[in-house]
Protein backbone atom coordinates (compact mmCIF):
# COMPACT_ATOMS: atom_id res chain seq x y z
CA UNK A 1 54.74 84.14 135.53
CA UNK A 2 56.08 87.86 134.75
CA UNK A 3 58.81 86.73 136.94
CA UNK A 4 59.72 84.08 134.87
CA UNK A 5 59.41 86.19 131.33
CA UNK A 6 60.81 89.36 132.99
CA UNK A 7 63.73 86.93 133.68
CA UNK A 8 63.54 85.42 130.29
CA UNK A 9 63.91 88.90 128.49
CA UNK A 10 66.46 90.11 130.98
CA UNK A 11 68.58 86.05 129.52
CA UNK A 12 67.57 87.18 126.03
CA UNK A 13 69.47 90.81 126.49
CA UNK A 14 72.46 90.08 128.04
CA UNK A 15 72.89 86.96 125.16
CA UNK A 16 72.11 89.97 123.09
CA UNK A 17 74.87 92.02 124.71
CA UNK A 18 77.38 88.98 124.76
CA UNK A 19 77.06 88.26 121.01
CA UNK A 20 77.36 92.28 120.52
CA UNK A 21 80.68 92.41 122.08
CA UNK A 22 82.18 89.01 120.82
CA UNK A 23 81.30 90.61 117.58
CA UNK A 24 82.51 93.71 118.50
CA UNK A 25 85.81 92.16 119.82
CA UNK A 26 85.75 89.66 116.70
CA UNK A 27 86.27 93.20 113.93
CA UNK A 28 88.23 94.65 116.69
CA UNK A 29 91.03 92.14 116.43
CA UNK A 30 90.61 91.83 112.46
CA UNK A 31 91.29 95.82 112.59
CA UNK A 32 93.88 95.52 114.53
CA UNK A 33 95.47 92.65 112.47
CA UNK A 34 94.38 95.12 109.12
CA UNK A 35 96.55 98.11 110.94
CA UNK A 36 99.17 95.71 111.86
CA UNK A 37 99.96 94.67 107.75
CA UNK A 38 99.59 98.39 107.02
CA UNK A 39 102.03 98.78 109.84
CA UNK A 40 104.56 96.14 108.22
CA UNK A 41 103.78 97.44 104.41
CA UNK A 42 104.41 100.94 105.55
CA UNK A 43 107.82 100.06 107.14
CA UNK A 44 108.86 98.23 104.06
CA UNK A 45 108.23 100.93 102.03
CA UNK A 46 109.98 103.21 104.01
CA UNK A 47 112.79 101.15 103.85
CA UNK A 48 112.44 101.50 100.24
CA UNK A 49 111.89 105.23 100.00
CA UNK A 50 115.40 105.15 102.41
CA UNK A 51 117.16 103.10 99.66
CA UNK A 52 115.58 104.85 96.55
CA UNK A 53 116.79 108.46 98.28
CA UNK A 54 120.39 106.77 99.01
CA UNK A 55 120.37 105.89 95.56
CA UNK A 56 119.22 109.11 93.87
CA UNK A 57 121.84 110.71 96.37
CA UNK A 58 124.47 109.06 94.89
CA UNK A 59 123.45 108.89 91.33
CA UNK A 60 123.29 113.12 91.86
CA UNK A 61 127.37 113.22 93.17
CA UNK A 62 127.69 111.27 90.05
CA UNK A 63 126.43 113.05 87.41
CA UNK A 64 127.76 116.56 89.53
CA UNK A 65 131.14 114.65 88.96
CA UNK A 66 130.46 113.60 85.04
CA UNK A 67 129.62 117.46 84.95
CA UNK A 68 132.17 118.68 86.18
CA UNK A 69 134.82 116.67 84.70
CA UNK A 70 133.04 116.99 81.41
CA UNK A 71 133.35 121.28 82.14
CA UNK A 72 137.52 120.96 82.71
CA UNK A 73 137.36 118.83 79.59
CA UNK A 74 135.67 121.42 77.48
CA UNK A 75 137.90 123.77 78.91
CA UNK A 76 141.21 122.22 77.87
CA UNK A 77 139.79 121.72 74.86
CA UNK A 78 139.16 125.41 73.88
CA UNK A 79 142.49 126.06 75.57
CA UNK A 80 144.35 123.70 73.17
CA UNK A 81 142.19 125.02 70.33
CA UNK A 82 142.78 128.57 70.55
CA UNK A 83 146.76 127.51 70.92
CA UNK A 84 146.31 125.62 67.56
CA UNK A 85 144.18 128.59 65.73
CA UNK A 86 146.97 131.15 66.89
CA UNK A 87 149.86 128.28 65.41
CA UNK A 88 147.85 128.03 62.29
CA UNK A 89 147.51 132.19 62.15
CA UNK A 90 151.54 132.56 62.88
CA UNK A 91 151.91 129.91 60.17
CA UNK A 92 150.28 131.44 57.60
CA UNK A 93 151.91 134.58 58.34
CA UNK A 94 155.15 132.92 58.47
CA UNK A 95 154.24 131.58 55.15
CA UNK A 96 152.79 134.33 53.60
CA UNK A 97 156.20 135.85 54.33
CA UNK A 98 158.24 133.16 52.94
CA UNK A 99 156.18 134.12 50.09
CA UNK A 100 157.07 137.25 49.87
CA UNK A 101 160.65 137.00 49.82
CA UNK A 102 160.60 134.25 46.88
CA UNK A 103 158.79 136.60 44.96
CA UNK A 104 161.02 139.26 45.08
């Protein structure tokens, strides 16, 4: 008779132990299908980052480019203006001059 329940316990505990690792293997696999999305969402982000850094990339040679053409435009611009202020300057010299003589 302790035979018999000494065998019975010793059915009971390795059932025990089955279920246990079923279940164990059961969240196993669920983890390793939870990694797996976080896998996938990580590499599509990545693949984001990649295209929002391309992006940026250009959008910087872009603006570097609207700088620096806006810089050789500001340049010819105060170039042309300074010719213009010393035209107006000889001008009214020239008329001041003109003046000058009429009056006497």
């Amino acid at each position: 008779m302790t035979t018999d329940l000494t065998t019975e316990i010793l059915k009971q505990i390795r059932d025990g132990i089955e279920e246990l690792r079923q279940d164990f293997n059961r969240r196993l696999d669920q983890t390793n299908e939870r990694l797996d999305q976080t896998n996938k969402r990580l590499d599509q982000n990545n693949s984001r980052l990649g295209r929002v850094e391309r992006g940026l990339d250009d959008l910087g040679k872009f603006m570097r480019r609207i700088a620096l053409d806006q810089a050789k435009h500001e340049r010819f611009h105060a170039h042309h203006v300074d010719r213009l202020e010393e035209d107006v300057t000889d001008l009214k010299g020239r008329v001041q001059q003109l003046e000058q003589r009429a009056a006497s």
